[in-house]
PDB file of N, CA and C in Angstrom:
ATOM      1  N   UNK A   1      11.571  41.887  -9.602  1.00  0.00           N
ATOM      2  CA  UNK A   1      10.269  42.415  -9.274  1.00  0.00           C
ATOM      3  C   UNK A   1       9.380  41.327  -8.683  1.00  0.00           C
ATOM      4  N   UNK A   2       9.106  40.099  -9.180  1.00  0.00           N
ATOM      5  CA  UNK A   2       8.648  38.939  -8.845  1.00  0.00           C
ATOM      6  C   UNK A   2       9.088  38.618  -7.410  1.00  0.00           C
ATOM      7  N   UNK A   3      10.077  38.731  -7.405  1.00  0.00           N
ATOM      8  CA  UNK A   3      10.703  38.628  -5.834  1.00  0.00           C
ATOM      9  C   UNK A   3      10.478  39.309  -5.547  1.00  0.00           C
ATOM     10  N   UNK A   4      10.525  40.591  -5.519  1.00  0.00           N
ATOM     11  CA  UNK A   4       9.887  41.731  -4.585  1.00  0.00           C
ATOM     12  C   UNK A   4       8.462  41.379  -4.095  1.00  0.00           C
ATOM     13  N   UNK A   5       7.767  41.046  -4.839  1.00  0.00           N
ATOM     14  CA  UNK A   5       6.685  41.126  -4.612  1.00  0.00           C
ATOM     15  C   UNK A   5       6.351  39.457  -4.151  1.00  0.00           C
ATOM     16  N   UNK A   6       6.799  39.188  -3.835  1.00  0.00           N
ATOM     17  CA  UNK A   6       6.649  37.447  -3.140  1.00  0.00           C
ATOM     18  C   UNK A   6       6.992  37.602  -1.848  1.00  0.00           C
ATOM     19  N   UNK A   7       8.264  38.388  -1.285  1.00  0.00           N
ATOM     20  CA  UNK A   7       8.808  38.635  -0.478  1.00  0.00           C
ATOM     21  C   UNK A   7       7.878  39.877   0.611  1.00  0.00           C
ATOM     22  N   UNK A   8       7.026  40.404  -0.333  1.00  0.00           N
ATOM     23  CA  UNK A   8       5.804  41.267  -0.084  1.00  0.00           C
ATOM     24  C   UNK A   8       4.418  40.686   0.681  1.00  0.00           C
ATOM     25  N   UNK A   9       4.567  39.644   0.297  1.00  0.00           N
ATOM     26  CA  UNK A   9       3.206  38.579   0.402  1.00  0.00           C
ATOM     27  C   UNK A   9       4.100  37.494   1.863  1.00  0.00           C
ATOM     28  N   UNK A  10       4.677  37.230   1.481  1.00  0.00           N
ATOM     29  CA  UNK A  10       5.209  36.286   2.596  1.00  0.00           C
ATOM     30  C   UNK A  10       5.313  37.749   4.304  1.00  0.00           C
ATOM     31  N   UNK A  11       5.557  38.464   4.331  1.00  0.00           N
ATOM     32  CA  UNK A  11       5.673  39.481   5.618  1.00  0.00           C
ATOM     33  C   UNK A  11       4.291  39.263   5.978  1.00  0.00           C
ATOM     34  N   UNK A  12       3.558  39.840   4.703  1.00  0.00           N
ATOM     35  CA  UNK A  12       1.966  40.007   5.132  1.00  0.00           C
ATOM     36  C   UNK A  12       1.782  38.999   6.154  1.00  0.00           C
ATOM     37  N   UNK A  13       1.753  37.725   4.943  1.00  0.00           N
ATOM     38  CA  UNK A  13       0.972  37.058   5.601  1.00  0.00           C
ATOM     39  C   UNK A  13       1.333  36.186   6.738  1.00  0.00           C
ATOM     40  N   UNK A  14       2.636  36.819   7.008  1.00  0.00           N
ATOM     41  CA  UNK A  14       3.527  36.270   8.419  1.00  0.00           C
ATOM     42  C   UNK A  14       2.746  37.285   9.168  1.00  0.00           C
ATOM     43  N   UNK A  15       2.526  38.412   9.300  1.00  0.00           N
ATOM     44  CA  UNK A  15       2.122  39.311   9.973  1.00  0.00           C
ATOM     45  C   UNK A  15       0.532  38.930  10.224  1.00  0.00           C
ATOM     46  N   UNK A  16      -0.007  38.657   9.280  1.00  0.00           N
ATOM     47  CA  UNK A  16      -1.344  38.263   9.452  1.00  0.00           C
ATOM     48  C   UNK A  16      -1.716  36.615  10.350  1.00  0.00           C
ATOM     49  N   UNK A  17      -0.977  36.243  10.069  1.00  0.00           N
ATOM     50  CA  UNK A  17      -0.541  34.710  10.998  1.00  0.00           C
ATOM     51  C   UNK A  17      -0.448  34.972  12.490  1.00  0.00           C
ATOM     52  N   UNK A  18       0.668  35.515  12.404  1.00  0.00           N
ATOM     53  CA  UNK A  18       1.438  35.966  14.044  1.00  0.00           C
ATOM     54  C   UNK A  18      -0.363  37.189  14.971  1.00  0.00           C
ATOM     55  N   UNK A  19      -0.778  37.595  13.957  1.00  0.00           N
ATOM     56  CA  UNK A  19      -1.913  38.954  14.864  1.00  0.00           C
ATOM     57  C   UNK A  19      -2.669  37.727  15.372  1.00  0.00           C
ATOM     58  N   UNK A  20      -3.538  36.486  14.328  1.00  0.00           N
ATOM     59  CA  UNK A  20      -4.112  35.579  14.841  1.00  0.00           C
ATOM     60  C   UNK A  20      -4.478  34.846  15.953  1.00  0.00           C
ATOM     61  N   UNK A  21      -2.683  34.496  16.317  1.00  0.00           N
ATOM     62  CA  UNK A  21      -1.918  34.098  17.826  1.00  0.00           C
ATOM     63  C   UNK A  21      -2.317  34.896  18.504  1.00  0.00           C
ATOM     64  N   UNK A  22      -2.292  35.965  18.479  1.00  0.00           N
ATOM     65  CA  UNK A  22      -1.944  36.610  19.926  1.00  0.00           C
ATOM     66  C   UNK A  22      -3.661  36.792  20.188  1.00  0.00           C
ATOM     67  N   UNK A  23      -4.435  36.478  19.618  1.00  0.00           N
ATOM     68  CA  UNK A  23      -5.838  36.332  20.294  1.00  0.00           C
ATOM     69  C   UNK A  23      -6.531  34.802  21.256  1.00  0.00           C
ATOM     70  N   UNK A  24      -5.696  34.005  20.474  1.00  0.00           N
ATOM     71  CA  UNK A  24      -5.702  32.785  21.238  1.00  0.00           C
ATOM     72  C   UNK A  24      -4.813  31.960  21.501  1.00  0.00           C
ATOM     73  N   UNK A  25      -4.839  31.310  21.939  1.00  0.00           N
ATOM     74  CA  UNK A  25      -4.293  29.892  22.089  1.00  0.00           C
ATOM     75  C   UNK A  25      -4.307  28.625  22.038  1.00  0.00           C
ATOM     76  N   UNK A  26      -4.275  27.801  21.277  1.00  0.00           N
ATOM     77  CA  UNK A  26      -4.707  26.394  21.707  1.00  0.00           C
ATOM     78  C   UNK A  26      -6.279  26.475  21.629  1.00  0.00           C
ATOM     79  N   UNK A  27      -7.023  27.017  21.364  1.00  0.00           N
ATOM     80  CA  UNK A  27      -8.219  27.841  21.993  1.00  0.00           C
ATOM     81  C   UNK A  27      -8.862  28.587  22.839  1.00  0.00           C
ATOM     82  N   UNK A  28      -7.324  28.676  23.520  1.00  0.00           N
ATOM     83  CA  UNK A  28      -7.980  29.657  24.963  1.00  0.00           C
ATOM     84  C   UNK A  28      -7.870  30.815  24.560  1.00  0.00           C
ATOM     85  N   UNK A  29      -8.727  31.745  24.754  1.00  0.00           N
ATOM     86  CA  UNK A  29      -8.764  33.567  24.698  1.00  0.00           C
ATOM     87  C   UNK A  29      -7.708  33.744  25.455  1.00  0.00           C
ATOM     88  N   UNK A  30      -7.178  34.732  25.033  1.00  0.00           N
ATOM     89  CA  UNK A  30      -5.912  35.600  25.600  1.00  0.00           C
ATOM     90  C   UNK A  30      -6.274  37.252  25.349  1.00  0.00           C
ATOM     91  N   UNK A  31      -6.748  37.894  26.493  1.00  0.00           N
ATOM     92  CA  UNK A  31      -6.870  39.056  26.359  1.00  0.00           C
ATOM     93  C   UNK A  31      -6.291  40.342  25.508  1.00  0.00           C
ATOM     94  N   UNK A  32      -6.367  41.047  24.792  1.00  0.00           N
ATOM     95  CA  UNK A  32      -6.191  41.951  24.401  1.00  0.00           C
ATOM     96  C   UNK A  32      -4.932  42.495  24.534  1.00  0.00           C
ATOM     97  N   UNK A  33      -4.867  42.940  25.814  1.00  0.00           N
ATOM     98  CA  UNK A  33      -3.510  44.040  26.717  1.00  0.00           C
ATOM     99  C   UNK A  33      -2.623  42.957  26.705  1.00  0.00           C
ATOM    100  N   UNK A  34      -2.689  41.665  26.578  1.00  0.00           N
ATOM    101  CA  UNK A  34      -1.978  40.801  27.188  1.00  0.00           C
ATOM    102  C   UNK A  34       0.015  41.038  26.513  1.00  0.00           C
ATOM    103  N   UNK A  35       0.896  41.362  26.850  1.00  0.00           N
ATOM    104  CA  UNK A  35       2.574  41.241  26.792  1.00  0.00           C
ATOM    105  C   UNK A  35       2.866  39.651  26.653  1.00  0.00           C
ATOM    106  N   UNK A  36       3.116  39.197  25.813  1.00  0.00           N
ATOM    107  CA  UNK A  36       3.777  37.925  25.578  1.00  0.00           C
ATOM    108  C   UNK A  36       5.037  38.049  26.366  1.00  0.00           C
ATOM    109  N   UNK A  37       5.185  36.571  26.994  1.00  0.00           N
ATOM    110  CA  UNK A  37       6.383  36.957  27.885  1.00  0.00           C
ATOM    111  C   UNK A  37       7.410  35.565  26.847  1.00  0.00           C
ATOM    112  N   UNK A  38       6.710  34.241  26.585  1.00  0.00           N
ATOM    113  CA  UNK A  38       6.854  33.065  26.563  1.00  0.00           C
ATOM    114  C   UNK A  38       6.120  32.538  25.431  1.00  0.00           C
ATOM    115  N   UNK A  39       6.408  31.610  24.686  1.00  0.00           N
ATOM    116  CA  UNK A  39       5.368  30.648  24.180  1.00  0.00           C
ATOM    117  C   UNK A  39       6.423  29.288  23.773  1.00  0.00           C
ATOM    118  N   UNK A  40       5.822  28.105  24.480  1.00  0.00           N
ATOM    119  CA  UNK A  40       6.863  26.940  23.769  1.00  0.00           C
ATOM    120  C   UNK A  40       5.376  26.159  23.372  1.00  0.00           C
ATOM    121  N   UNK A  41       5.245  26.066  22.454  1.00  0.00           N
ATOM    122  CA  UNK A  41       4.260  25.617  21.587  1.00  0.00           C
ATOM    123  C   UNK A  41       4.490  24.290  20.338  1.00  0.00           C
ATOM    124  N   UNK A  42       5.540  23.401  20.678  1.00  0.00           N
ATOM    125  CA  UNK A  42       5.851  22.956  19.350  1.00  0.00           C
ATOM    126  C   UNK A  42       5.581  21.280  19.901  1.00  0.00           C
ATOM    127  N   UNK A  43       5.525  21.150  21.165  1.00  0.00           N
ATOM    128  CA  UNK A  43       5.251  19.672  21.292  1.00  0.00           C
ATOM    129  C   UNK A  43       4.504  19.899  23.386  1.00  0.00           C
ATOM    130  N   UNK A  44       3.992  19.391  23.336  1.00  0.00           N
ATOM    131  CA  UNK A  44       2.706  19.293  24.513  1.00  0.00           C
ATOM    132  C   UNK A  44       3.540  19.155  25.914  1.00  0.00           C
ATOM    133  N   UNK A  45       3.451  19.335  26.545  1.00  0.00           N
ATOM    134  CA  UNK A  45       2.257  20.117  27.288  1.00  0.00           C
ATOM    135  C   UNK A  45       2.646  21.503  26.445  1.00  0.00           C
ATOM    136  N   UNK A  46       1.820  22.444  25.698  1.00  0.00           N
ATOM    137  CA  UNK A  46       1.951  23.620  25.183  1.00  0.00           C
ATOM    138  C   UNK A  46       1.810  25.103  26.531  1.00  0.00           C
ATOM    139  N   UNK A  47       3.279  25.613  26.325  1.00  0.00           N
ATOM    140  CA  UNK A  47       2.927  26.462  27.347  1.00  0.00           C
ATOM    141  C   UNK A  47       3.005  28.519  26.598  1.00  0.00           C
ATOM    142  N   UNK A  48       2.079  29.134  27.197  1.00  0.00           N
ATOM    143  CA  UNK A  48       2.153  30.083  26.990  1.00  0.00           C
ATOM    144  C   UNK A  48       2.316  31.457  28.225  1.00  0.00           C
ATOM    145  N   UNK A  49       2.988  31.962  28.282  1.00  0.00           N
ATOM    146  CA  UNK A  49       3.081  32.959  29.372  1.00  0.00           C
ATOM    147  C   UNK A  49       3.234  34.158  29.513  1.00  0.00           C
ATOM    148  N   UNK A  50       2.433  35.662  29.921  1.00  0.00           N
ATOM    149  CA  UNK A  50       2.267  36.760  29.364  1.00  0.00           C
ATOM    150  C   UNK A  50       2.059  37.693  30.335  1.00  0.00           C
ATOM    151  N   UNK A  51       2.051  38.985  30.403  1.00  0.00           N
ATOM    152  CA  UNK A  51       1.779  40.009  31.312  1.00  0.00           C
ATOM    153  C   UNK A  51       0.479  40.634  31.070  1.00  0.00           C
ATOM    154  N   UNK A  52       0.062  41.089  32.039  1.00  0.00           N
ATOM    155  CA  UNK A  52      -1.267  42.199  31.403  1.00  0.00           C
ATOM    156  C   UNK A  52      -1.844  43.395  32.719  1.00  0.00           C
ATOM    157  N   UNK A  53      -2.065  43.620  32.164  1.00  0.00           N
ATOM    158  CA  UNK A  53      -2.694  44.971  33.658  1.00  0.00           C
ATOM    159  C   UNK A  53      -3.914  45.236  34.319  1.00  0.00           C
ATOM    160  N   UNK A  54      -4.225  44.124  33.836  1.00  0.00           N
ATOM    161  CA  UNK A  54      -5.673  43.734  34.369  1.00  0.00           C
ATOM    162  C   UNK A  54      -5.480  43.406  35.618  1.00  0.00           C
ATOM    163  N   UNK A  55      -6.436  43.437  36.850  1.00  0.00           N
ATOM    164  CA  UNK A  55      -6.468  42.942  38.056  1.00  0.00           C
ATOM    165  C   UNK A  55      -6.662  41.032  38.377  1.00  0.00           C
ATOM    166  N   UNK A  56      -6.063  40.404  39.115  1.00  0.00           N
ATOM    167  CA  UNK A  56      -6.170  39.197  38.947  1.00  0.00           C
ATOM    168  C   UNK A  56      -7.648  38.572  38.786  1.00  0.00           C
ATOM    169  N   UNK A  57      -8.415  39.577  39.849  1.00  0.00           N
ATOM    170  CA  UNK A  57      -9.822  39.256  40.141  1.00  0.00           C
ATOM    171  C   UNK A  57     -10.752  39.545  38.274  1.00  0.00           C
ATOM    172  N   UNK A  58      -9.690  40.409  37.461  1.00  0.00           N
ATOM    173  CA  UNK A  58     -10.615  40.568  36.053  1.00  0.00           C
ATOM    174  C   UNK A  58     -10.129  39.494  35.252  1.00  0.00           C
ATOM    175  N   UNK A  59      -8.934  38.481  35.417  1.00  0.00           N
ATOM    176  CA  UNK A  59      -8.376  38.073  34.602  1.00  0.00           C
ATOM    177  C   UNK A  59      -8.736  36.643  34.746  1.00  0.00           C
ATOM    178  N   UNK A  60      -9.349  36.493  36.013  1.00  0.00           N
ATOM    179  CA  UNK A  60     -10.250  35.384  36.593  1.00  0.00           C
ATOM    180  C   UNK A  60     -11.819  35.776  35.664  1.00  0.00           C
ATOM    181  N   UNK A  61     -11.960  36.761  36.091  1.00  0.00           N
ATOM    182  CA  UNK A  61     -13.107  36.774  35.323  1.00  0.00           C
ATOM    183  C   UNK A  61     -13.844  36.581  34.070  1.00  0.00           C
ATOM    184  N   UNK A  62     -12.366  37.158  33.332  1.00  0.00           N
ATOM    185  CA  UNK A  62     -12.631  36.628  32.028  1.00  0.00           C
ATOM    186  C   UNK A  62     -12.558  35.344  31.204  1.00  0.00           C
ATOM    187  N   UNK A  63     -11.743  34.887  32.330  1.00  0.00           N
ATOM    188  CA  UNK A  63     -11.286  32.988  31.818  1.00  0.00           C
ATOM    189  C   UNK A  63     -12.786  32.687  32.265  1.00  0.00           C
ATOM    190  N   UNK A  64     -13.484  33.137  33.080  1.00  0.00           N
ATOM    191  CA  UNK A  64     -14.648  32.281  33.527  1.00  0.00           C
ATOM    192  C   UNK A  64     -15.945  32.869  32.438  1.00  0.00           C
ATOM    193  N   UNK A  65     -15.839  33.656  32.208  1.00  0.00           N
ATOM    194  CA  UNK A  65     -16.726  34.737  31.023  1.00  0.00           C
ATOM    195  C   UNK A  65     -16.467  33.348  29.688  1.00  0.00           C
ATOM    196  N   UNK A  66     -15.313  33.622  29.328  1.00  0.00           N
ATOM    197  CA  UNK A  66     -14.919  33.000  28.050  1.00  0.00           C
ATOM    198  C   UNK A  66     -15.058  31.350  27.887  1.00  0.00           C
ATOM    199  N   UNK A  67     -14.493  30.666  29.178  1.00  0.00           N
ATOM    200  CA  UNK A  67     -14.599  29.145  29.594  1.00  0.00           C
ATOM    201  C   UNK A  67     -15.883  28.584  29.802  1.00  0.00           C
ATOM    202  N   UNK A  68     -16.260  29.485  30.737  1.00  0.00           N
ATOM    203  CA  UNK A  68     -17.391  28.778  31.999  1.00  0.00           C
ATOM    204  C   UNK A  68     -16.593  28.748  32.969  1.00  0.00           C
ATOM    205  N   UNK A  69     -17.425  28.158  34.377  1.00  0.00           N
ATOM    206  CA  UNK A  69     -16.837  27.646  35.520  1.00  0.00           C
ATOM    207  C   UNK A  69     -15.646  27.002  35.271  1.00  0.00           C
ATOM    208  N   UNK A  70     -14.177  27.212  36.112  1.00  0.00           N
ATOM    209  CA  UNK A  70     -13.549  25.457  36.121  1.00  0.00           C
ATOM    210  C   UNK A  70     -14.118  24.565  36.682  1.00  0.00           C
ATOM    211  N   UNK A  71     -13.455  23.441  36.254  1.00  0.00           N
ATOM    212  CA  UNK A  71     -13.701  22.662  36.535  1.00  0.00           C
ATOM    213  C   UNK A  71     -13.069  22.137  38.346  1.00  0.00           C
ATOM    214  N   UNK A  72     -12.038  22.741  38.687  1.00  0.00           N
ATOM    215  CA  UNK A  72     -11.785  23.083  39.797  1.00  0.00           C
ATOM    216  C   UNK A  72     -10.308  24.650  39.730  1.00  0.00           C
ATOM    217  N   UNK A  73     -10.253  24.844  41.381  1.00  0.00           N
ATOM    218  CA  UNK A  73      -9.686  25.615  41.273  1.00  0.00           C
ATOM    219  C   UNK A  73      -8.888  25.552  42.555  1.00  0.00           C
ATOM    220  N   UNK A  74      -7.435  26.509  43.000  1.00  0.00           N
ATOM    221  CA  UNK A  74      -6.749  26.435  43.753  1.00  0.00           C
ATOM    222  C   UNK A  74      -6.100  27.289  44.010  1.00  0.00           C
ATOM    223  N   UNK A  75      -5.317  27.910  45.127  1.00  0.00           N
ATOM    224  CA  UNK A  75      -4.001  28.711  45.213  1.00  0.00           C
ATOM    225  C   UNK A  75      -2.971  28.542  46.176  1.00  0.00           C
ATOM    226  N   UNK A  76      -1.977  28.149  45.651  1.00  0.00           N
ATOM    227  CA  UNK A  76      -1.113  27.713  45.784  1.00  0.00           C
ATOM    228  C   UNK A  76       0.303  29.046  45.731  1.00  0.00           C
ATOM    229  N   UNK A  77       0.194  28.803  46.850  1.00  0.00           N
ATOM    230  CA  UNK A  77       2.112  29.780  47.207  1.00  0.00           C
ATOM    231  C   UNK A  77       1.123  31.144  46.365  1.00  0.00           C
ATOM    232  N   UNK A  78       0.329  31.988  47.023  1.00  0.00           N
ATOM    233  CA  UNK A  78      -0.043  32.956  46.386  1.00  0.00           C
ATOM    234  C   UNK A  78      -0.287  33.279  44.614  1.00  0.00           C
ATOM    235  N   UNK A  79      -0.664  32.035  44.164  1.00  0.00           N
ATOM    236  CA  UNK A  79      -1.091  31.937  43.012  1.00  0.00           C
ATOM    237  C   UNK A  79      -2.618  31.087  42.255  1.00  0.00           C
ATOM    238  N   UNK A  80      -3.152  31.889  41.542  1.00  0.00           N
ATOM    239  CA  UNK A  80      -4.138  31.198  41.287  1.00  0.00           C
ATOM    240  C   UNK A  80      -4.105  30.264  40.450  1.00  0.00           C
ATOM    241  N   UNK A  81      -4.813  29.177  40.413  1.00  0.00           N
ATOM    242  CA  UNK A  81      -4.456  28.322  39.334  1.00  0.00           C
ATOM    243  C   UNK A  81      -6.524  27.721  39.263  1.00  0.00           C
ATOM    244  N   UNK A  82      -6.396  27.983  37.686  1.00  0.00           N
ATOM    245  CA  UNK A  82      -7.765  27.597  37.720  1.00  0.00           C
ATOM    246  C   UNK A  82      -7.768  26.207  36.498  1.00  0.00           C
ATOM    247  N   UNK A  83      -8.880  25.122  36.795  1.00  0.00           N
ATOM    248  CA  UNK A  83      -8.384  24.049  35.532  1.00  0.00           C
ATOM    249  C   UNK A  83      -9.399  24.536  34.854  1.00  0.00           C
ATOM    250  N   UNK A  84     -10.118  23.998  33.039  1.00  0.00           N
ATOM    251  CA  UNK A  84     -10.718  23.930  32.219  1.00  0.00           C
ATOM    252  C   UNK A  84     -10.750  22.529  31.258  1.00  0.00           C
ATOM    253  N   UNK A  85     -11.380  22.362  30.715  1.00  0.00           N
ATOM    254  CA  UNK A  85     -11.186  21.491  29.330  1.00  0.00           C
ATOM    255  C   UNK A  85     -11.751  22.294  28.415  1.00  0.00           C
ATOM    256  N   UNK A  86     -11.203  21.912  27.180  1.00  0.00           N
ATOM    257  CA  UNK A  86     -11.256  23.240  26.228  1.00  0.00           C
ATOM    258  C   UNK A  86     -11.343  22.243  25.191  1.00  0.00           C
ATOM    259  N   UNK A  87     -11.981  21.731  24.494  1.00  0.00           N
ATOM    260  CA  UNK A  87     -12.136  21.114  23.179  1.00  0.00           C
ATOM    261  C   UNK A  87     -11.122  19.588  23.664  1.00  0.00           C
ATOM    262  N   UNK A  88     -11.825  18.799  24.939  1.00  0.00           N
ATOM    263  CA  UNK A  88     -11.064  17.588  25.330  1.00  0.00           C
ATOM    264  C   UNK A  88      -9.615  17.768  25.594  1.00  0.00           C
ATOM    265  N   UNK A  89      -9.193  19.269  25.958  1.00  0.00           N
ATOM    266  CA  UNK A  89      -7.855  19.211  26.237  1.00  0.00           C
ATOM    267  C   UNK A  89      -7.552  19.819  27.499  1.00  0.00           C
ATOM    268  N   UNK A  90      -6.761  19.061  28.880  1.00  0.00           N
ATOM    269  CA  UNK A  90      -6.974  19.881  29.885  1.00  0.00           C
ATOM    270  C   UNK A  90      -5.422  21.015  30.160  1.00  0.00           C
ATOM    271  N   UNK A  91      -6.274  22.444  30.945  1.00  0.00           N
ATOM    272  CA  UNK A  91      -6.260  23.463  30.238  1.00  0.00           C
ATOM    273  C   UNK A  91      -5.912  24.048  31.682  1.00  0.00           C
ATOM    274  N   UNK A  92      -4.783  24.598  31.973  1.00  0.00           N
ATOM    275  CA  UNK A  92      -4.398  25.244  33.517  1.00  0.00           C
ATOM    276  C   UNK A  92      -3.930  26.541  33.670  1.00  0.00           C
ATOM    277  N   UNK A  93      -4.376  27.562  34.303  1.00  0.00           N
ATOM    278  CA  UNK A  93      -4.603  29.125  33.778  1.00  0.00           C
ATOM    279  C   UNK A  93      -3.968  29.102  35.018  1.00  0.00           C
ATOM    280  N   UNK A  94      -2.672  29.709  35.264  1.00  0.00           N
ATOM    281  CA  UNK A  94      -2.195  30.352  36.991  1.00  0.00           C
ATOM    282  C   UNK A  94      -2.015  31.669  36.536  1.00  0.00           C
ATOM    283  N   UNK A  95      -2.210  32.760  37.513  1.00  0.00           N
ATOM    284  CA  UNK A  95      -2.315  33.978  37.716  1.00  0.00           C
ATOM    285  C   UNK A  95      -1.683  34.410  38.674  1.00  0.00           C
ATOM    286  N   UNK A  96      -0.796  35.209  38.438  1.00  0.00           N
ATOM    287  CA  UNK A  96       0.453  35.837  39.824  1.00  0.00           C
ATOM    288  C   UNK A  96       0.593  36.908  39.415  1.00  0.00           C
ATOM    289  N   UNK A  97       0.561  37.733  40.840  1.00  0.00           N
ATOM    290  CA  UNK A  97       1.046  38.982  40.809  1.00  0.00           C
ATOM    291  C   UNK A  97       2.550  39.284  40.812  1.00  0.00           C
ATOM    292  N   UNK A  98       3.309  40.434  39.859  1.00  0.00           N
ATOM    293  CA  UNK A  98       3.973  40.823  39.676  1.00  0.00           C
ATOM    294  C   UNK A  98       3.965  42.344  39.831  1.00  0.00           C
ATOM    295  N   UNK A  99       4.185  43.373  40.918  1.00  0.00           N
ATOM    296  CA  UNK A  99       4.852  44.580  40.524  1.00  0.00           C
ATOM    297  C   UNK A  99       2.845  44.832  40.285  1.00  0.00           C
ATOM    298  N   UNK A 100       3.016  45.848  39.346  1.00  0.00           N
ATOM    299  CA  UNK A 100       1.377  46.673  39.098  1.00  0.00           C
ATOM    300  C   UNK A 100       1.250  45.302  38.123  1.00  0.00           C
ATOM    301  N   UNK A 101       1.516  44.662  37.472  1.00  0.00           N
ATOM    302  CA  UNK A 101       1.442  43.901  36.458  1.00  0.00           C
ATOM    303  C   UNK A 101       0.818  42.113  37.130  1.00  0.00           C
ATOM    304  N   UNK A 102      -0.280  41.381  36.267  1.00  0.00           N
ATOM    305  CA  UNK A 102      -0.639  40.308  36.479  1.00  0.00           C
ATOM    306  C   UNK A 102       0.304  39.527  35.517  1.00  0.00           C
ATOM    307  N   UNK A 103       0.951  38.134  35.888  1.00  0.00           N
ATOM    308  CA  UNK A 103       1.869  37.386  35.282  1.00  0.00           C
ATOM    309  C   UNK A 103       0.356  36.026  34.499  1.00  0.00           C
ATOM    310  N   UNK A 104       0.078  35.765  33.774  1.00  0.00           N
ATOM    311  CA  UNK A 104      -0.544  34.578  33.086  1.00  0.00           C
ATOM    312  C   UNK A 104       0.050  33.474  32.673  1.00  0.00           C
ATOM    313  N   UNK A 105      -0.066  32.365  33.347  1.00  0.00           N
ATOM    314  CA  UNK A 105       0.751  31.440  32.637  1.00  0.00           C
ATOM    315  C   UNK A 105      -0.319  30.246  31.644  1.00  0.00           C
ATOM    316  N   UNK A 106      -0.487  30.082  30.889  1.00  0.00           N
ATOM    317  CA  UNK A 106      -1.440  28.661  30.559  1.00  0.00           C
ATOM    318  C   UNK A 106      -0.758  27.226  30.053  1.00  0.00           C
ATOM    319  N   UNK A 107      -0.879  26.708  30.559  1.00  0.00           N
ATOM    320  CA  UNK A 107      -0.886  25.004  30.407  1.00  0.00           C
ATOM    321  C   UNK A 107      -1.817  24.251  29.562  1.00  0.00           C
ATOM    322  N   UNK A 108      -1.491  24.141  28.223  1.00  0.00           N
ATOM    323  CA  UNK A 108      -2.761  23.152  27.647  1.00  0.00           C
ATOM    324  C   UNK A 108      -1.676  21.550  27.195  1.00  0.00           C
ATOM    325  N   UNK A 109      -2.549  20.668  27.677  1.00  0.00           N
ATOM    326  CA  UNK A 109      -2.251  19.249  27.557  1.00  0.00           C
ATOM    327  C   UNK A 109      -3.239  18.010  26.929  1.00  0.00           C
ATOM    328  N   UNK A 110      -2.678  17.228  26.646  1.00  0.00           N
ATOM    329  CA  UNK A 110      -3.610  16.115  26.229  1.00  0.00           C
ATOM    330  C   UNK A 110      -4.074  15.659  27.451  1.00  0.00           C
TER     331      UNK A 110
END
């Protein structure tokens, strides 16, 4: 029973852990709709990468809503790539279209 109920508490609060993630990153907001595609997170540059159905022009918008301005910005081979610093850490948001679907990739580094 003890085990049952330990084994009860450990899901939770794996489950309650893992919902956490998927709102941020590193500190960056990660939208809502967002499809996890990727995450290698265990030693730096930390990368995360995801789908969502937002339009590129909203998904820009909201990094800039949530960030501020970058600090610069670019596009490259039909992709956006916008920089940030995010709590002294620099922070690289590219945005590509896929199909009806926007591809997100983020880059956070020392």
């Amino acid at each position: 029973m003890r085990l049952a109920v330990f084994f009860s508490a450990a899901v939770l609060l794996g489950c309650l852990s893992t919902s956490s993630h998927a709102n941020d990153f590193f500190q960056v907001p990660v939208p809502s709709d967002a499809k996890e595609l990727a995450r290698l997170d265990s030693k730096m540059p930390a990368v995360l990468s995801y789908f969502s159905q937002r339009s590129a022009m909203a998904l820009r918008d909201y990094y800039v809503q949530q960030l501020g301005e970058p600090q610069s910005e670019q596009t490259v081979f039909g992709r956006e790539q916008l920089y940030f610093n995010v709590n002294g850490q620099q922070v690289r948001i590219m945005i590509s279209s896929r199909d009806d679907w926007q591809q997100v990739d983020i880059m956070v580094q020392n």
